[in-house]
C-alpha atoms as a PDB file:
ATOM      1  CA  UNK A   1      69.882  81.244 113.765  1.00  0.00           C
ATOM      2  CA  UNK A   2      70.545  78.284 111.730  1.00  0.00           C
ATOM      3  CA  UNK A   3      73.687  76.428 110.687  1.00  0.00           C
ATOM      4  CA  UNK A   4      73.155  77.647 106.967  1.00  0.00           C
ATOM      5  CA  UNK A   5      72.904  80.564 108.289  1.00  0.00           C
ATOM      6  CA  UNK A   6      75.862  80.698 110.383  1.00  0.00           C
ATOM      7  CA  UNK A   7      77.389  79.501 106.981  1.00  0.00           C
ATOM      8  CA  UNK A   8      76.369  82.360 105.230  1.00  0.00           C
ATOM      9  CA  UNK A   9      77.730  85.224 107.594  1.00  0.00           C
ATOM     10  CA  UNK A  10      80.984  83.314 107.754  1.00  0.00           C
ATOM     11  CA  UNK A  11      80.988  83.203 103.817  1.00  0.00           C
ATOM     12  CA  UNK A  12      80.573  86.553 103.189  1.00  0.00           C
ATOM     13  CA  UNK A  13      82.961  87.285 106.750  1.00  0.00           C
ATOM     14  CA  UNK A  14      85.841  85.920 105.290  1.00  0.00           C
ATOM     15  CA  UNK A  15      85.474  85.288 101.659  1.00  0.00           C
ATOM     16  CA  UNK A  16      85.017  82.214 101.100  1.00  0.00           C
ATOM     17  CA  UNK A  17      82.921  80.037  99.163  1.00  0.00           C
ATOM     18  CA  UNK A  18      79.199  78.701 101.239  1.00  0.00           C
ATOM     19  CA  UNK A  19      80.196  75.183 100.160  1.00  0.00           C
ATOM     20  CA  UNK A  20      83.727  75.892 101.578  1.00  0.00           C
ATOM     21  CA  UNK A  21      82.671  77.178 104.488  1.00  0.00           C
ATOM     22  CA  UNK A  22      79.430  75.196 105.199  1.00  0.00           C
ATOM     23  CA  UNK A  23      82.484  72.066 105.415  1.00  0.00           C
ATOM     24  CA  UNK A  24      84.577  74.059 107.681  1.00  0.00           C
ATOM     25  CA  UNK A  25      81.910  74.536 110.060  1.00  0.00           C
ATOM     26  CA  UNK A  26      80.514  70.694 109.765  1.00  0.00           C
ATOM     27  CA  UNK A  27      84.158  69.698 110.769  1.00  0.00           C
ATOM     28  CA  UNK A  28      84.053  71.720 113.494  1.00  0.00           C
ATOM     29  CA  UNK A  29      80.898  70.828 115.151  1.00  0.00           C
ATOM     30  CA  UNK A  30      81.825  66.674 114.215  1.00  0.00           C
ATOM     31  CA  UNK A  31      85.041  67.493 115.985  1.00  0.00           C
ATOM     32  CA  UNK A  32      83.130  68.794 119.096  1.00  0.00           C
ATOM     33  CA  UNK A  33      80.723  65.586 119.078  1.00  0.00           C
ATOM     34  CA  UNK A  34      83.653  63.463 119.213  1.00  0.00           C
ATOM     35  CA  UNK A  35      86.120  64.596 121.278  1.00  0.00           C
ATOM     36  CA  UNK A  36      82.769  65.122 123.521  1.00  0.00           C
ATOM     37  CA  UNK A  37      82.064  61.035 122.858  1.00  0.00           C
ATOM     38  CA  UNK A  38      85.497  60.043 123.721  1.00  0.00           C
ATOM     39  CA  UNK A  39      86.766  62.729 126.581  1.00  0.00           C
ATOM     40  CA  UNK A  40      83.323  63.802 127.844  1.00  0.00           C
ATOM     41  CA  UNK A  41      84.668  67.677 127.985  1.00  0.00           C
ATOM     42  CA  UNK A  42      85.608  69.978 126.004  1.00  0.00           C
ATOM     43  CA  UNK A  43      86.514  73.642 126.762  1.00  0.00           C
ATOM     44  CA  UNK A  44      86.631  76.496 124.384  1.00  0.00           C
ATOM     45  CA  UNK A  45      88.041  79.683 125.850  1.00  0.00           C
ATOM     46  CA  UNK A  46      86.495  82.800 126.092  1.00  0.00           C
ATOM     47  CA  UNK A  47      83.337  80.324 124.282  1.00  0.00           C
ATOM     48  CA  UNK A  48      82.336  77.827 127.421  1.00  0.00           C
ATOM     49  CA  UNK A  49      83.031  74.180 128.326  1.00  0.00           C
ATOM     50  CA  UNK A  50      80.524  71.513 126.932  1.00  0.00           C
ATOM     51  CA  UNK A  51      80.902  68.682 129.066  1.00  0.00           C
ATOM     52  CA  UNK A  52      78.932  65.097 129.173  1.00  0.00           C
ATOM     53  CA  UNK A  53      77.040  64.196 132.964  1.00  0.00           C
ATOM     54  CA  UNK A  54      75.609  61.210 133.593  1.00  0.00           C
ATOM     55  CA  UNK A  55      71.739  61.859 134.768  1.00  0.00           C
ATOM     56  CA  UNK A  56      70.813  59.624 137.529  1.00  0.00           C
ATOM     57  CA  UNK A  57      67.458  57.584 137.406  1.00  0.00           C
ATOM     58  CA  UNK A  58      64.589  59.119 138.462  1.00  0.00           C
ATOM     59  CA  UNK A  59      60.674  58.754 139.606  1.00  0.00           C
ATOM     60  CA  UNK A  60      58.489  61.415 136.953  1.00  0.00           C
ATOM     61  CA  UNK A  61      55.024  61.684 136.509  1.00  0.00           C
ATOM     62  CA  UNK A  62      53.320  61.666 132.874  1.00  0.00           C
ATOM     63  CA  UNK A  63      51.856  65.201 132.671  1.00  0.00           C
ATOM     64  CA  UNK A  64      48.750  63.917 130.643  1.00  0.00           C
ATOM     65  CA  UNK A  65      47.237  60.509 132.569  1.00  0.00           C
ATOM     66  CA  UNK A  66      49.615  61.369 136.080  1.00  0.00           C
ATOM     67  CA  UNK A  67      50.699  57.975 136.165  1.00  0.00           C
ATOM     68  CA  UNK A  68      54.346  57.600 137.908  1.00  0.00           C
ATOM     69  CA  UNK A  69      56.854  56.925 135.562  1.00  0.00           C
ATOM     70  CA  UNK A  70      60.444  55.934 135.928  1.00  0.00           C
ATOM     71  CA  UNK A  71      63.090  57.512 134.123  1.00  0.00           C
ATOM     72  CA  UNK A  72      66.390  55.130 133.328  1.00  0.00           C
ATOM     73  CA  UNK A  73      69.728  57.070 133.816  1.00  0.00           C
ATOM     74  CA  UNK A  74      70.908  58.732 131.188  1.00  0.00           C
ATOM     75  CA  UNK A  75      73.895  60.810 129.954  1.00  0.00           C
ATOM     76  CA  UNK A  76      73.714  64.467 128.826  1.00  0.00           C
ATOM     77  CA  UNK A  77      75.637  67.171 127.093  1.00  0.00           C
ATOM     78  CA  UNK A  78      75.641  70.600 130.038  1.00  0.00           C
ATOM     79  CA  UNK A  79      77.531  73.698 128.664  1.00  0.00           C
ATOM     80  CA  UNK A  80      78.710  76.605 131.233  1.00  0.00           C
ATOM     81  CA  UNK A  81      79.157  79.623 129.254  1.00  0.00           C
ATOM     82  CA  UNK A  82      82.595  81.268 129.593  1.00  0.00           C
ATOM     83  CA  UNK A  83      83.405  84.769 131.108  1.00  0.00           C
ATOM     84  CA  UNK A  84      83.441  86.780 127.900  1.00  0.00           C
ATOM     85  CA  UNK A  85      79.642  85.153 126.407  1.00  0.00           C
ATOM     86  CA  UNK A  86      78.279  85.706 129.902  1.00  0.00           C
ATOM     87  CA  UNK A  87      79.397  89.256 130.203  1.00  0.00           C
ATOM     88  CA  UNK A  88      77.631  90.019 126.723  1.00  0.00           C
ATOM     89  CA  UNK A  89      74.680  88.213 127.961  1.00  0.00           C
ATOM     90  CA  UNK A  90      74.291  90.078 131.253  1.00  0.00           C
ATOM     91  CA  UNK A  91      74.638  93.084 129.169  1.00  0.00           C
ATOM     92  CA  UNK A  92      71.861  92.149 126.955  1.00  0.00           C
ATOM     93  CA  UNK A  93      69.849  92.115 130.300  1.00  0.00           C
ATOM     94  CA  UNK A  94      70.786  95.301 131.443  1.00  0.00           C
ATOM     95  CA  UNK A  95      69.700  96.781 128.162  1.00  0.00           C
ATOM     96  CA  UNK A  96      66.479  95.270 129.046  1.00  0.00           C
ATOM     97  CA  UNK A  97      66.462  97.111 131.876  1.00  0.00           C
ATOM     98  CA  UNK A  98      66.752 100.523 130.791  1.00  0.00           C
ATOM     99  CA  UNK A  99      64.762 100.009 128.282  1.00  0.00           C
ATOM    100  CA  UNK A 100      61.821  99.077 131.048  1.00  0.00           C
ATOM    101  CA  UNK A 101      62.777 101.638 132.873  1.00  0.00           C
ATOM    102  CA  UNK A 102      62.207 104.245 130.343  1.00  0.00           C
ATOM    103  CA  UNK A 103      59.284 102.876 129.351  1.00  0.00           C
ATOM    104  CA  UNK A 104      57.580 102.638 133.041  1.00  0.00           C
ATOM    105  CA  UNK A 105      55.267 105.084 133.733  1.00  0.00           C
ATOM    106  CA  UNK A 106      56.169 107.439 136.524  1.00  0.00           C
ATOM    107  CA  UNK A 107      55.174 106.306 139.956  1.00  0.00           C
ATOM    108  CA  UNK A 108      51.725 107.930 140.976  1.00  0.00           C
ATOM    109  CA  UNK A 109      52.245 111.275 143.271  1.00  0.00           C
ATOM    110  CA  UNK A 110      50.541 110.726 147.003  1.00  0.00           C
ATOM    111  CA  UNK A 111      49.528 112.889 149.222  1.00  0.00           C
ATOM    112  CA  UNK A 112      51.585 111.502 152.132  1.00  0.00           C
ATOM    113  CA  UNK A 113      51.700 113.532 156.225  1.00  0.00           C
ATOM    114  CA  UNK A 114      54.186 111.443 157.514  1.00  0.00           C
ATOM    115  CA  UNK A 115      56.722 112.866 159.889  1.00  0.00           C
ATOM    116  CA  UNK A 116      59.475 114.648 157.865  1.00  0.00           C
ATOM    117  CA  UNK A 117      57.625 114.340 154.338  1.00  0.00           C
ATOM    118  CA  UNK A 118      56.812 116.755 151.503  1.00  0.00           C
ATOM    119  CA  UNK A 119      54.060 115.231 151.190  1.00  0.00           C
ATOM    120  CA  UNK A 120      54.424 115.235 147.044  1.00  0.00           C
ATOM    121  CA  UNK A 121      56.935 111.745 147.176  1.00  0.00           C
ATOM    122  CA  UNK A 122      56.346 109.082 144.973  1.00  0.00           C
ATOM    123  CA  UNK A 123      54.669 106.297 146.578  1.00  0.00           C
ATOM    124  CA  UNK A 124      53.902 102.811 145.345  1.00  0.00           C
ATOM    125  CA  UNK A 125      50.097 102.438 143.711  1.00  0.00           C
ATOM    126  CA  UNK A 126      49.446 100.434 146.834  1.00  0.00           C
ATOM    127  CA  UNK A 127      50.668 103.214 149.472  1.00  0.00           C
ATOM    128  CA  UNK A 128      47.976 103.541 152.453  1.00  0.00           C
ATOM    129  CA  UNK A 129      47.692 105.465 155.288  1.00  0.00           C
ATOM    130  CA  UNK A 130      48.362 102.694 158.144  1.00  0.00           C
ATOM    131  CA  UNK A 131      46.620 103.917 161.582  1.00  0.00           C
ATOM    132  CA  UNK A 132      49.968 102.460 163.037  1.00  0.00           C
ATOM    133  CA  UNK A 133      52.763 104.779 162.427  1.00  0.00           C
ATOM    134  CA  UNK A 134      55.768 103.234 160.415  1.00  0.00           C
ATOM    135  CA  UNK A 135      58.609 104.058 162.896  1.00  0.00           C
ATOM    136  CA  UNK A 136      56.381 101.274 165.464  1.00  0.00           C
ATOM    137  CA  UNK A 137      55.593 104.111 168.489  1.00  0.00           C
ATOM    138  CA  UNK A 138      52.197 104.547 169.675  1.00  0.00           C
ATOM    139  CA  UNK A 139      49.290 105.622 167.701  1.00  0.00           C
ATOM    140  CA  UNK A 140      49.012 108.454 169.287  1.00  0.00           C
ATOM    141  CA  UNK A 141      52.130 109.965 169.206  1.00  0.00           C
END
């Protein structure tokens, strides 16, 4: 999603004109930038906390030629999602989930004589009969 975008769903959200609201939103994102500039933190609730680390130097190596380079410290911007966008996110996985799930196909019915089986269980597609028995007694019995 883009900013104009953003704009636009706002817009039509609330009313407002798209220049209105495209200023609104500018202002709010220069206001972050700044107070991140000047405090190095800034916490939204129930949003996440943007906050400004210093990087330390560091030895890399150029991924084309391999040569060693060093990398001068440097600050960036982290951001820690709060509770509320991290719940929705892990929710988003879950979804995922199911959805693979219901998609799988079944796992493949083997034929399986081991002690206390039905012998109709599903097994993994790389089940084999191992001439050592599972529960680690003797072969024989």
């Amino acid at each position: 999603m883009t900013k104009k975008e953003i704009v636009k769903t706002i817009s039509e959200e609330i009313g407002l004109t798209q220049l209105k609201t495209k200023e609104i939103v500018q202002k709010t994102f220069d206001a972050i930038v700044e107070t991140l500039v000047e405090e190095r933190r800034i916490e939204l609730r129930n949003f996440g906390v943007f906050e400004v680390k210093q990087r330390a130097a560091r030895k890399a190596r150029n991924p084309r030629t391999g040569a060693k380079v060093n990398v001068p410290e440097k600050f960036v911007v982290t951001f820690k999602p709060g509770k509320e966008m991290e719940e929705r996110v892990r929710e988003l996985e879950r979804q995922a989930a199911a959805r693979a799930a219901a998609a799988a196909p079944p796992a493949p019915y083997v034929e399986n004589h081991s002690h206390g089986s039905s012998g109709m269980e599903p097994q993994p597609p790389s089940a084999t009969h191992s001439p050592t028995p599972s529960y680690g007694g003797h072969p024989t019995g």
